[in-house]
C-alpha atoms as a PDB file:
ATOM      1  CA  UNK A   1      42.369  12.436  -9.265  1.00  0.00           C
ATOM      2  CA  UNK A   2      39.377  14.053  -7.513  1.00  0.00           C
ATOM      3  CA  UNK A   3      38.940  13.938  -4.123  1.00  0.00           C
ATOM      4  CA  UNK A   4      35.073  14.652  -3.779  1.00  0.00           C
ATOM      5  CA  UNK A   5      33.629  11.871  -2.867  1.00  0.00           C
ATOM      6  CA  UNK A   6      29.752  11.091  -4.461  1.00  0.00           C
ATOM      7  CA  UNK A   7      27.269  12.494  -2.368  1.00  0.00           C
ATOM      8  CA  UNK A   8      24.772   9.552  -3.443  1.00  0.00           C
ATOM      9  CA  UNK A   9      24.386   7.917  -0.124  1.00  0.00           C
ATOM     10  CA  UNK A  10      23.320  11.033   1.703  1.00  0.00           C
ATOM     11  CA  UNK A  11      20.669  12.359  -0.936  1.00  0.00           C
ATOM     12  CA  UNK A  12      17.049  12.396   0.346  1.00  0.00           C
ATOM     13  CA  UNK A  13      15.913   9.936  -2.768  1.00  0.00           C
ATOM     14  CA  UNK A  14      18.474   7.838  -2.022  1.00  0.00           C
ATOM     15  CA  UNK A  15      17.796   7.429   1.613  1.00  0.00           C
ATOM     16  CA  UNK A  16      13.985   7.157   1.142  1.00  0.00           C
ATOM     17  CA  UNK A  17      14.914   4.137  -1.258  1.00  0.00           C
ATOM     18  CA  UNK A  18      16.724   2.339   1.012  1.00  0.00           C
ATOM     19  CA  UNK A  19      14.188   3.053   3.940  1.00  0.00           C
ATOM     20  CA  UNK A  20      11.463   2.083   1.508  1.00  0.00           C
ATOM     21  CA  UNK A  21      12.809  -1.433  -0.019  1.00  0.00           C
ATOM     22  CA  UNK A  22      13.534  -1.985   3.735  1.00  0.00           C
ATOM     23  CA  UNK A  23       9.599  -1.049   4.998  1.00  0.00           C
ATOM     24  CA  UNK A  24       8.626  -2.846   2.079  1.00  0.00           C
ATOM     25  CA  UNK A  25      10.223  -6.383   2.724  1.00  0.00           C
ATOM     26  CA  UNK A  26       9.441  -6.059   6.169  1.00  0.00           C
ATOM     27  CA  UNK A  27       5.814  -5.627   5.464  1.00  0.00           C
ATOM     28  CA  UNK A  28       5.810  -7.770   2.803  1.00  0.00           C
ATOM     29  CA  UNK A  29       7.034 -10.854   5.165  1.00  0.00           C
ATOM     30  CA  UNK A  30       4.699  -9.350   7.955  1.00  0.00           C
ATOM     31  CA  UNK A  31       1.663 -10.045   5.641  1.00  0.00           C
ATOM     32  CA  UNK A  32       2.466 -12.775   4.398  1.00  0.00           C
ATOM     33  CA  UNK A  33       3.387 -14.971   7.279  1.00  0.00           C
ATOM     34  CA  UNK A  34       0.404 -13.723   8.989  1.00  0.00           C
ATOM     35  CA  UNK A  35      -2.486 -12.734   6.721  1.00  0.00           C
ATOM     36  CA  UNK A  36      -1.447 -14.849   3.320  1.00  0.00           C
ATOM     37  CA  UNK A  37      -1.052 -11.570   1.310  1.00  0.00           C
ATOM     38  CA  UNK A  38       1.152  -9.681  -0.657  1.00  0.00           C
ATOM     39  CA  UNK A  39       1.687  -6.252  -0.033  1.00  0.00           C
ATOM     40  CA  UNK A  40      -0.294  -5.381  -3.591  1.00  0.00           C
ATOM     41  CA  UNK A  41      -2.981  -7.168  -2.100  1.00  0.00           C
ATOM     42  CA  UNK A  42      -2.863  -4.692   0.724  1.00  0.00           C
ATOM     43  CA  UNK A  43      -2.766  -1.642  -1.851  1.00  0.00           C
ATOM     44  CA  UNK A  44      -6.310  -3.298  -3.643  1.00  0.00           C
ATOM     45  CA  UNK A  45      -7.920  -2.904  -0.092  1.00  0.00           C
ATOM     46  CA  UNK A  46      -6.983   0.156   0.316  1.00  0.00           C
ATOM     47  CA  UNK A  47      -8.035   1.199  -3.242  1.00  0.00           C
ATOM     48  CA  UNK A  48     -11.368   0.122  -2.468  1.00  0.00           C
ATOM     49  CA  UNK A  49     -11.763   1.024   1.321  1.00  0.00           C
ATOM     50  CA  UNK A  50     -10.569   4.616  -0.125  1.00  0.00           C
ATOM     51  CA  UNK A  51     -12.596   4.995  -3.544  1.00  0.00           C
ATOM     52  CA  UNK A  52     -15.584   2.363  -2.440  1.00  0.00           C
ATOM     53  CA  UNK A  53     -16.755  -0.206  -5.455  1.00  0.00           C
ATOM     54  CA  UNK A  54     -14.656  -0.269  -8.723  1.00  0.00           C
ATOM     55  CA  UNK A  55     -14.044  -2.407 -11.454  1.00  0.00           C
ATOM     56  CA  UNK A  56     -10.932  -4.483 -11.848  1.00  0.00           C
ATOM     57  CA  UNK A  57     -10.398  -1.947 -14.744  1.00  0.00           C
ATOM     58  CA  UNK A  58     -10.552   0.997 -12.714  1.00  0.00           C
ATOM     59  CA  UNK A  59      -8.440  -0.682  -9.912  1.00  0.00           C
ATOM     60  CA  UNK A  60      -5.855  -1.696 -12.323  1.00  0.00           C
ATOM     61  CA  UNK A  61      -5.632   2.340 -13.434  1.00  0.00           C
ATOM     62  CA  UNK A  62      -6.111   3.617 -10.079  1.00  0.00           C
ATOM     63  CA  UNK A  63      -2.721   1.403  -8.616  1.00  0.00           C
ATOM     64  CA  UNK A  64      -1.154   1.782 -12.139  1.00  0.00           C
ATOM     65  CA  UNK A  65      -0.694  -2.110 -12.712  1.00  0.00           C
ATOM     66  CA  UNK A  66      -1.971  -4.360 -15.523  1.00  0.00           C
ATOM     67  CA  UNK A  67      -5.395  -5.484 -15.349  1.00  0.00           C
ATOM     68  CA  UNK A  68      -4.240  -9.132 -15.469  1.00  0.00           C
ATOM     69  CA  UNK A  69      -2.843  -8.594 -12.197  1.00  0.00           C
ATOM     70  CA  UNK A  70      -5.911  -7.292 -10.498  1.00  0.00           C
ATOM     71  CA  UNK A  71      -7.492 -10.268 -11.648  1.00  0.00           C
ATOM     72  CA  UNK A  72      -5.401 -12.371  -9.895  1.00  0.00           C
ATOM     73  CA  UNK A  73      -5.381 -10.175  -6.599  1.00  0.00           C
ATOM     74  CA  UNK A  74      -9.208 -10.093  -6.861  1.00  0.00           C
ATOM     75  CA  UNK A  75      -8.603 -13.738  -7.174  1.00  0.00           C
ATOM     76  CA  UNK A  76      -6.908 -14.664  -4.124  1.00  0.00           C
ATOM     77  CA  UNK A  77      -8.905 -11.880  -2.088  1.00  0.00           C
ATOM     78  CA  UNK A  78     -11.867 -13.293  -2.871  1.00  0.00           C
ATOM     79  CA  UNK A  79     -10.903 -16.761  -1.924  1.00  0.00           C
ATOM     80  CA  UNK A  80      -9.936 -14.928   1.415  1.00  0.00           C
ATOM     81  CA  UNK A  81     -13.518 -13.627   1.544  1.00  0.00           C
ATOM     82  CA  UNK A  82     -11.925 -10.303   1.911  1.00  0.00           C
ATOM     83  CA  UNK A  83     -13.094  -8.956  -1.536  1.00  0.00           C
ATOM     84  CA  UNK A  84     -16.574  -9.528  -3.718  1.00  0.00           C
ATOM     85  CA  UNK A  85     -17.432  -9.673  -7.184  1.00  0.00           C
ATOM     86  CA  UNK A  86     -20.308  -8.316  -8.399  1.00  0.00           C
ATOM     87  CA  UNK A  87     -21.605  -7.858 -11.919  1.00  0.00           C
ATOM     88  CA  UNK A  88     -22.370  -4.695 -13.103  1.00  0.00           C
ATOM     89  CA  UNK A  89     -25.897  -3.626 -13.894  1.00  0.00           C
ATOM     90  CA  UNK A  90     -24.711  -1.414 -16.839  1.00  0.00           C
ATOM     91  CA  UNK A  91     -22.089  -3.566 -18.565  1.00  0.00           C
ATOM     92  CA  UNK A  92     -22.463  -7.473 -18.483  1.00  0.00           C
ATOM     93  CA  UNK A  93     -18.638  -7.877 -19.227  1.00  0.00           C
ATOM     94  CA  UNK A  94     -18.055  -5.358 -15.968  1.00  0.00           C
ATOM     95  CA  UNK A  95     -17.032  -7.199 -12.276  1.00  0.00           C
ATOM     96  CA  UNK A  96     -17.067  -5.082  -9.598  1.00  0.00           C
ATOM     97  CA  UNK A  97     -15.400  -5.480  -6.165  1.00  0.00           C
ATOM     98  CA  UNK A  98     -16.453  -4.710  -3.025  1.00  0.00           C
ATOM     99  CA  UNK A  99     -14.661  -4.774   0.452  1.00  0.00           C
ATOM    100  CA  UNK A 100     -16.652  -6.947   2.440  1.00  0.00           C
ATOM    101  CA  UNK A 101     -16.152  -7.202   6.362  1.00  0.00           C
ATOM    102  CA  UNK A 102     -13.779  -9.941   6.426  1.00  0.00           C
ATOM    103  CA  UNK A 103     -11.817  -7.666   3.753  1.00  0.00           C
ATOM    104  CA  UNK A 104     -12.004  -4.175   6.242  1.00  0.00           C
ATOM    105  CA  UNK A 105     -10.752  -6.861   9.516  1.00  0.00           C
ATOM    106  CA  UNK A 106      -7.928  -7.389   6.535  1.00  0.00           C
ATOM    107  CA  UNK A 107      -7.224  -4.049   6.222  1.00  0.00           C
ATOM    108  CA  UNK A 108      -7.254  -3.218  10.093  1.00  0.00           C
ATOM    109  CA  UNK A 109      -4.653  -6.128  10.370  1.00  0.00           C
ATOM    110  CA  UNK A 110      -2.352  -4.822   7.582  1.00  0.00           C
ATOM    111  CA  UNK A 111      -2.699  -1.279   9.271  1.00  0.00           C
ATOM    112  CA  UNK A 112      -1.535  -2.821  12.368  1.00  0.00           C
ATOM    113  CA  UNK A 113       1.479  -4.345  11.217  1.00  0.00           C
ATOM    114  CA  UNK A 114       2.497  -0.599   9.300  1.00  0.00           C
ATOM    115  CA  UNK A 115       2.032   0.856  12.383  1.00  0.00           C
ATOM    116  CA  UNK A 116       4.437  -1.548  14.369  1.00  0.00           C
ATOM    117  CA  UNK A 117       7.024  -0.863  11.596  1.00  0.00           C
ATOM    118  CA  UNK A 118       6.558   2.723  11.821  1.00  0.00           C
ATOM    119  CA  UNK A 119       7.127   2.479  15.628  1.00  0.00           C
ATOM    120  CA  UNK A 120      10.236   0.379  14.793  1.00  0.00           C
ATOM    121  CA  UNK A 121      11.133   2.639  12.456  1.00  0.00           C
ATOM    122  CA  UNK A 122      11.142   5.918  14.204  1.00  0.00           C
ATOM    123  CA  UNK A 123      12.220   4.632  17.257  1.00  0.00           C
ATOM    124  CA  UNK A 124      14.848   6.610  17.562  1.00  0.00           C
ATOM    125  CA  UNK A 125      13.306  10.281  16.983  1.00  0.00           C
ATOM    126  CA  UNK A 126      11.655  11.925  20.056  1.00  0.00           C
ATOM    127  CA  UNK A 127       7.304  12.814  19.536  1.00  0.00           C
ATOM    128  CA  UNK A 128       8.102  15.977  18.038  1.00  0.00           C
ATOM    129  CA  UNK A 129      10.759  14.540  15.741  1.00  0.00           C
ATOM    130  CA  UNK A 130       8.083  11.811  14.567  1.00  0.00           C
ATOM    131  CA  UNK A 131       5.285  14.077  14.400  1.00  0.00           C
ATOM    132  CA  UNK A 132       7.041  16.331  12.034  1.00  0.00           C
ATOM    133  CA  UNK A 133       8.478  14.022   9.756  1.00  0.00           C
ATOM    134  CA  UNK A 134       4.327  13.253   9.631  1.00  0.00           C
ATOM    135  CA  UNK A 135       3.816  16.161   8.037  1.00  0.00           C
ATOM    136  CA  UNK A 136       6.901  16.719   6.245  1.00  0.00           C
ATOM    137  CA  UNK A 137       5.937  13.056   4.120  1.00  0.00           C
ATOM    138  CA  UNK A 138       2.211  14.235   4.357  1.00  0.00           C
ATOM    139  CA  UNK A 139       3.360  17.161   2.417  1.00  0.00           C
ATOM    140  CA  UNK A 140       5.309  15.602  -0.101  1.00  0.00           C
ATOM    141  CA  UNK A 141       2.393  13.126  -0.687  1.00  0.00           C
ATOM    142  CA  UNK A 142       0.247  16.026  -1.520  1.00  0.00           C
ATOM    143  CA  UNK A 143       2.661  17.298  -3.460  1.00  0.00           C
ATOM    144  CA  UNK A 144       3.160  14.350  -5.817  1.00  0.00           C
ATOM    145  CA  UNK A 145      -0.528  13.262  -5.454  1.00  0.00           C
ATOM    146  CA  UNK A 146      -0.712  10.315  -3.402  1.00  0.00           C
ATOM    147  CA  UNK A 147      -3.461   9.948  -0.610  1.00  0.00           C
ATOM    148  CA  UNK A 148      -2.759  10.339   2.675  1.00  0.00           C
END
């Protein structure tokens, strides 16, 4: 029989899943308890505080979803006032979204509540630990392409 035991638990991927399914339910029932989102609502914002006006095509691309489901985020946002449809000059069959203010105040709020879980967190690491691991997952963001 072979005594090595898997080395699963202390890979870096597996780690960062755990951490990340547990940031991600804790944000998830952050925002939702107290701003009535989800937290792919909270990625829409950001794809249009980040890239400005899009199309619920373009949105859809940008966060890699179906567009089906950016209509129904669009949906909910804009009955938040967070979010506004406008139709598109060029192409009739074309809604775009804009953040509106109500929708940045959103945004602010869901940037909050990351922050407070980050703090939670990393509450164990001293400044320089935290600020390193900053740019350590700064880098690797660059690295696979996401914005940071």
């Amino acid at each position: 029989m072979n005594d090595v035991k898997p080395l699963l638990r202390s890979t870096v991927a597996f780690r960062m899943g755990l951490l990340g399914t547990l940031l991600t339910t804790q944000f998830g029932d952050r925002i939702a308890a107290e701003l009535d989102l989800k937290p792919k609502h909270a990625g829409l914002l950001v794809a249009l505080d980040t890239h400005g006006t899009a199309s619920q095509q373009e949105l859809a691309t940008m966060m890699g979803v179906a567009p089906s489901l950016v209509v129904a985020l669009a949906d909910h946002l804009e009955e938040l006032g967070a979010i506004e449809r406008v139709r598109s000059g060029v192409d009739r069959r074309r809604m775009n979204l804009t953040l509106t203010g109500e929708g940045h105040a959103l945004l602010v709020k869901c940037d909050e509540i990351a922050q407070s879980l980050s703090e939670d967190l990393t509450a164990g690491l001293t400044k320089p630990e935290r600020e390193k691991l900053q740019t350590l997952l700064a880098t690797l963001a660059a690295h696979h392409n996401i914005p940071h």
